[in-house]
C-alpha atoms as a PDB file:
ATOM      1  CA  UNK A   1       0.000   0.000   0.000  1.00  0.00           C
ATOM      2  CA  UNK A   2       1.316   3.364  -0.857  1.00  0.00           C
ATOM      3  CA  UNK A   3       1.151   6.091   1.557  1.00  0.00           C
ATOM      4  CA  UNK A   4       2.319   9.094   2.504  1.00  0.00           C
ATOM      5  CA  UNK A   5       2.971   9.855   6.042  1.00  0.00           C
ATOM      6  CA  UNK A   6       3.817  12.847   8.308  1.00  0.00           C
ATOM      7  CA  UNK A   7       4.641  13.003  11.804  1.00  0.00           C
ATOM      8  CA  UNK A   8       4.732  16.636  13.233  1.00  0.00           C
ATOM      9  CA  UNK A   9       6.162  16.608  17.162  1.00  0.00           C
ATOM     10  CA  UNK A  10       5.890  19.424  19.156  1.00  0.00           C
ATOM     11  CA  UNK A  11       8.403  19.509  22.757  1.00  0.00           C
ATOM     12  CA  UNK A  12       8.123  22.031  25.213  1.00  0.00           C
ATOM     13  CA  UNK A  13       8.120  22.866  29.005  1.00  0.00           C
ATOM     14  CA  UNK A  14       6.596  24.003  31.528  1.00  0.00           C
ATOM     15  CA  UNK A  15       8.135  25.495  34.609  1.00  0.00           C
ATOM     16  CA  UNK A  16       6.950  24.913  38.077  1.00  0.00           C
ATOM     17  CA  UNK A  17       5.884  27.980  39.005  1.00  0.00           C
ATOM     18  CA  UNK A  18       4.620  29.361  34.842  1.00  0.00           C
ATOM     19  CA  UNK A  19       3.562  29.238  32.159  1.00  0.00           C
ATOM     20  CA  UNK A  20       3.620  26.944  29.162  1.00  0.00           C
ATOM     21  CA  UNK A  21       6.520  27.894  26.452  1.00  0.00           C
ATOM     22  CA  UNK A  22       4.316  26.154  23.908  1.00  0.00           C
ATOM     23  CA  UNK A  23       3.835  28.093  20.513  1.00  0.00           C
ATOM     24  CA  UNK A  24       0.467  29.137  19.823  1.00  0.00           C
ATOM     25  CA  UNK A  25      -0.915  28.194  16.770  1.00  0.00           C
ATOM     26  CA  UNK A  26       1.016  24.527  17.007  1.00  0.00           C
ATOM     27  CA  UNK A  27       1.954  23.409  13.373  1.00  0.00           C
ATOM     28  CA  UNK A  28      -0.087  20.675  12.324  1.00  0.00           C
ATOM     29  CA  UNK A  29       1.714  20.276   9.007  1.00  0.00           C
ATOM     30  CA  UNK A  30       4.204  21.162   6.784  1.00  0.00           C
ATOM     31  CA  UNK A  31       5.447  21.297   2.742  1.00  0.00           C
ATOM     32  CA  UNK A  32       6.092  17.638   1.921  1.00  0.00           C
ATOM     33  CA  UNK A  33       9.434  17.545   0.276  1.00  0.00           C
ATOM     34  CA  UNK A  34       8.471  15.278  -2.785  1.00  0.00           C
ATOM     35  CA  UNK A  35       5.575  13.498  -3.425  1.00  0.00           C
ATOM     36  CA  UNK A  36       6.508   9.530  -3.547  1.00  0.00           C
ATOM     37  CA  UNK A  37       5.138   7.243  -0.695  1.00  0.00           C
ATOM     38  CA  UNK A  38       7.311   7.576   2.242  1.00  0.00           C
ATOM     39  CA  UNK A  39       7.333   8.504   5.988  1.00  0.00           C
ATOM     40  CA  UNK A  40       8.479  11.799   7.080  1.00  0.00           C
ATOM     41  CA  UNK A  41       8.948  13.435  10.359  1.00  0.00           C
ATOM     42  CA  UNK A  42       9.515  17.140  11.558  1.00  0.00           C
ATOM     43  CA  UNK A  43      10.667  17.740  15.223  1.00  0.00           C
ATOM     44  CA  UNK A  44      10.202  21.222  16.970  1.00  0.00           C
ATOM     45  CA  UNK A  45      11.601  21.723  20.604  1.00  0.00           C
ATOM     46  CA  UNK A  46      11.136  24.500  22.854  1.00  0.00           C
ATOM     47  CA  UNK A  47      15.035  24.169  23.183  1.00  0.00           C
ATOM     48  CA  UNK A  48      15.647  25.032  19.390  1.00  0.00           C
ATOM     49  CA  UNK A  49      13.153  27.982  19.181  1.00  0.00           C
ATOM     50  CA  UNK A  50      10.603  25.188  17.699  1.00  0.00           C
ATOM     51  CA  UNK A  51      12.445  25.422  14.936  1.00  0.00           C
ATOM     52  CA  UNK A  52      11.638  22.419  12.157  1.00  0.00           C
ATOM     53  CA  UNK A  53      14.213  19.857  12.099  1.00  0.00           C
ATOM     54  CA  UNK A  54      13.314  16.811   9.669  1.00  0.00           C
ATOM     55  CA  UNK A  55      14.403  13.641  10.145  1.00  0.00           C
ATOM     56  CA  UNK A  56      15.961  11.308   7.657  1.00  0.00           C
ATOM     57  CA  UNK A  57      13.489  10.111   5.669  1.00  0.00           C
ATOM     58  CA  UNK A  58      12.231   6.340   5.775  1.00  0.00           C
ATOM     59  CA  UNK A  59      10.258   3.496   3.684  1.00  0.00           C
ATOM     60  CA  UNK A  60       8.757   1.967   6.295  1.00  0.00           C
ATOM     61  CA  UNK A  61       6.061   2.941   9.100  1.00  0.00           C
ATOM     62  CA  UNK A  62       6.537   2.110  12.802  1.00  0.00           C
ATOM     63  CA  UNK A  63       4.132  -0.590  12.778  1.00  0.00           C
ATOM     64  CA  UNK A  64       4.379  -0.137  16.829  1.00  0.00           C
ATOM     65  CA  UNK A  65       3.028   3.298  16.410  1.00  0.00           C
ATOM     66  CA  UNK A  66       0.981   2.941  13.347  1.00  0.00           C
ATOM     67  CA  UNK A  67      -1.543  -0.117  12.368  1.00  0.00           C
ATOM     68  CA  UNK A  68      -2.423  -0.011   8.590  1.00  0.00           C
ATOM     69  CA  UNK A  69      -4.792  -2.421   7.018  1.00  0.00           C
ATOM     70  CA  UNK A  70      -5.732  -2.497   3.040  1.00  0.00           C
ATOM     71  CA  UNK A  71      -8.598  -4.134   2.073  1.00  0.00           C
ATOM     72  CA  UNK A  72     -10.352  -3.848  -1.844  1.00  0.00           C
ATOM     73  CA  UNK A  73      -8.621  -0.433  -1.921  1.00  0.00           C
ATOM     74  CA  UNK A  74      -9.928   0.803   1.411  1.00  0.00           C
ATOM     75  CA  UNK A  75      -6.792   1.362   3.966  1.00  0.00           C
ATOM     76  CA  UNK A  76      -7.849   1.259   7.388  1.00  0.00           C
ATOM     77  CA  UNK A  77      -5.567   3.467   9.968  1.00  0.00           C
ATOM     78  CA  UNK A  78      -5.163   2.999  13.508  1.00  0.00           C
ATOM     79  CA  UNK A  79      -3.004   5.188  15.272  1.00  0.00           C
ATOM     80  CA  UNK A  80      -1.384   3.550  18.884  1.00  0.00           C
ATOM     81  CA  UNK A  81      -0.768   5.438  21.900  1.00  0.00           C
ATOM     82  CA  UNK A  82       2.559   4.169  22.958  1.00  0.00           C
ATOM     83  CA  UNK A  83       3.531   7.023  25.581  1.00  0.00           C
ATOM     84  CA  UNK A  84       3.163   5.835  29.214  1.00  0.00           C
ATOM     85  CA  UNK A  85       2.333  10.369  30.201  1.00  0.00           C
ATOM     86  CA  UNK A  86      -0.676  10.946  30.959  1.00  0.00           C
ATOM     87  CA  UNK A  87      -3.961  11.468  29.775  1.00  0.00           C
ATOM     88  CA  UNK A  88      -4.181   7.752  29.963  1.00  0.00           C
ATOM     89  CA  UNK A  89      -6.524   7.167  27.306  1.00  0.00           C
ATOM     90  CA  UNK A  90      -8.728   3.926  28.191  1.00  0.00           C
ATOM     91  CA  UNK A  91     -10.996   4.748  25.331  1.00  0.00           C
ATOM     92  CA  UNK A  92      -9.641   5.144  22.035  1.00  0.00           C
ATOM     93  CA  UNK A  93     -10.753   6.603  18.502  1.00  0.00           C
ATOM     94  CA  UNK A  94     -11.719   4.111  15.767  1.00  0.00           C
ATOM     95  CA  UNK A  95      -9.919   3.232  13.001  1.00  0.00           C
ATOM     96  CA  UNK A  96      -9.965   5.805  10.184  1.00  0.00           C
ATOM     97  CA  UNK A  97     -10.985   4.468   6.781  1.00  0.00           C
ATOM     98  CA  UNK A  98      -9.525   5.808   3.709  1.00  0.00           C
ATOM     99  CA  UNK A  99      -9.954   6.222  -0.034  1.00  0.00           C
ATOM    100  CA  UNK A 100      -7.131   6.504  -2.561  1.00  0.00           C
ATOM    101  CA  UNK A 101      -6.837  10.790  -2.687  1.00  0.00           C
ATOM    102  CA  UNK A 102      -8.065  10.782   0.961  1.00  0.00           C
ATOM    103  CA  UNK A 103      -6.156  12.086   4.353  1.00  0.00           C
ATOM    104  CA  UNK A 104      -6.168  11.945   7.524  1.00  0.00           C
ATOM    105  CA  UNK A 105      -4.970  13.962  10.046  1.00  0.00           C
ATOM    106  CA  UNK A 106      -4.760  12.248  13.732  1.00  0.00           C
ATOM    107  CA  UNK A 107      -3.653  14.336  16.744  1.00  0.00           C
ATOM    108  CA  UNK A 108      -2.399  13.300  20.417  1.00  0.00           C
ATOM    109  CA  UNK A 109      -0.844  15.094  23.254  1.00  0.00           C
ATOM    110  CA  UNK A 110       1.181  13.602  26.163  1.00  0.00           C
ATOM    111  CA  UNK A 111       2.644  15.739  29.701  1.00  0.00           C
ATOM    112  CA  UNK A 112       4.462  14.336  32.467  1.00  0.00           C
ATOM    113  CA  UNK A 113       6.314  15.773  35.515  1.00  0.00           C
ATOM    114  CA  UNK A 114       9.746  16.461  35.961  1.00  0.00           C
ATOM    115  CA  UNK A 115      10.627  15.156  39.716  1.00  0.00           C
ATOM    116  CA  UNK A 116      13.943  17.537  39.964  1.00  0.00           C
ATOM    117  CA  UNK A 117      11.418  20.825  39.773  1.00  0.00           C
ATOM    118  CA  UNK A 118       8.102  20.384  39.907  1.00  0.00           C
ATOM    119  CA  UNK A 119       7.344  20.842  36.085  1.00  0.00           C
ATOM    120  CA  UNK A 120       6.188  19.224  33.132  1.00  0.00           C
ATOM    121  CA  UNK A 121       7.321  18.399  29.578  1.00  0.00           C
ATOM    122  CA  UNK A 122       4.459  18.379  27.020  1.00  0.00           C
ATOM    123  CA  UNK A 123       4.330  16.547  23.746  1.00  0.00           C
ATOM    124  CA  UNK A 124       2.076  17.125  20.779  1.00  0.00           C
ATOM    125  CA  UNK A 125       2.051  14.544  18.137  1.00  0.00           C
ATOM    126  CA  UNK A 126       0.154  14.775  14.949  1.00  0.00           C
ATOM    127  CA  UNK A 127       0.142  12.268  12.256  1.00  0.00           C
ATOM    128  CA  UNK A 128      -0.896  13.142   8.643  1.00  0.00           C
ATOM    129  CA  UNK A 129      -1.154  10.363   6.512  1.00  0.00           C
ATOM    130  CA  UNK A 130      -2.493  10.285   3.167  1.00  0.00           C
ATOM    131  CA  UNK A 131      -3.303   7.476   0.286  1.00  0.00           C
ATOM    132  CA  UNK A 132      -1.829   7.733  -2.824  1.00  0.00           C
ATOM    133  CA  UNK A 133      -1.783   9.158  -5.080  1.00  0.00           C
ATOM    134  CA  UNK A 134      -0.900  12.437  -3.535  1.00  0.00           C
ATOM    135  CA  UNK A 135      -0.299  15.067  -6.411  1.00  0.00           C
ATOM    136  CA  UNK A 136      -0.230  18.483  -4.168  1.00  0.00           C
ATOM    137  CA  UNK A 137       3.203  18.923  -1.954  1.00  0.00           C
ATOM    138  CA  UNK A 138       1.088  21.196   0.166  1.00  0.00           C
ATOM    139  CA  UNK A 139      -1.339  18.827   0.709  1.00  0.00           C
ATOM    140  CA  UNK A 140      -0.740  18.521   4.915  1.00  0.00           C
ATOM    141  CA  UNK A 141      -0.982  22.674   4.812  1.00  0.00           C
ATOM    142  CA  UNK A 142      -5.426  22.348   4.243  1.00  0.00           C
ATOM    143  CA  UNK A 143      -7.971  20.712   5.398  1.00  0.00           C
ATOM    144  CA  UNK A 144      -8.145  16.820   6.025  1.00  0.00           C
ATOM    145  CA  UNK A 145     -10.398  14.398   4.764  1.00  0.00           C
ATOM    146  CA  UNK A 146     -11.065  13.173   8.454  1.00  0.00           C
ATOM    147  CA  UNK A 147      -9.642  14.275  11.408  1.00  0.00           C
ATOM    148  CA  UNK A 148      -9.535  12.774  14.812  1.00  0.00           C
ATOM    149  CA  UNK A 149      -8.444  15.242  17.660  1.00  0.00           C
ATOM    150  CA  UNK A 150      -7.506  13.233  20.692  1.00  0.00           C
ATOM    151  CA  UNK A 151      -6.110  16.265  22.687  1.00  0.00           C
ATOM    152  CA  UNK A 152      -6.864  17.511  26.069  1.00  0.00           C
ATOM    153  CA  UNK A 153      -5.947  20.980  26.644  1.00  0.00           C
ATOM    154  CA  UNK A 154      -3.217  21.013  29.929  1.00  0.00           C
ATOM    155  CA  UNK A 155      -4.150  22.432  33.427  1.00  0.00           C
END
């Protein structure tokens, strides 16, 4: 099965005593570098002045992560929650069921304390992943075909 896939991570902290360093909007997605089936991922830490750093590109999905099924030209996606940060999420989305042209965009987010101070590092993790054939390299930049938001905004 050809697909395209995007993951967008977003690291930042918050001190013990303020405020969230987190950029407001997050990016969700980003100008896909060519348009051949392949996975792609763009880091951007609080550290780095969430500046985009892509990783080396690869052929294959993290099938730990990632769960895709292709059945009479349907792919089925299923994306894992592998963190152990909370939200715990006992309840998860359903599978997202895509066309050939379709896209989905799937988004999770992830905190956890810091014992040393009293503060938290967040994570924000969106996947866009799309069926070929894709034929638009700004394609992640619009709207999805589905999206499933699995966020919960941090106290």
């Amino acid at each position: 099965m050809d697909v395209v896939v995007q993951w967008v991570r977003v690291e930042w902290a918050q001190r013990a005593k303020g405020g969230a360093g987190v950029p407001d909007p997050l990016p969700e997605g980003f100008v896909l570098p060519h348009l051949r089936p392949a996975v792609h991922e763009v880091v951007l830490r609080e550290e780095n002045g969430f500046r985009p750093v892509w990783s080396a590109e690869r052929a294959e999905i993290d099938r730990m992560r990632l769960s895709l099924r292709e059945d009479d030209g349907v792919t089925t996606v299923q994306l894992h929650d592998t963190m152990m940060a909370s939200p715990r999420r006992r309840e998860r989305a359903s599978p997202v069921r895509l066309l050939p042209g379709q896209w989905v965009r799937w988004q999770l987010d992830h905190r956890w304390e810091r014992p040393r101070d009293g503060g938290f590092n967040h994570l924000s993790t969106t996947l866009n992943l799309a069926c070929a054939p894709v034929t638009d390299p700004e394609l992640f930049l619009g709207a999805p075909t589905r999206h499933v938001d699995e966020r919960v905004r941090p106290r």
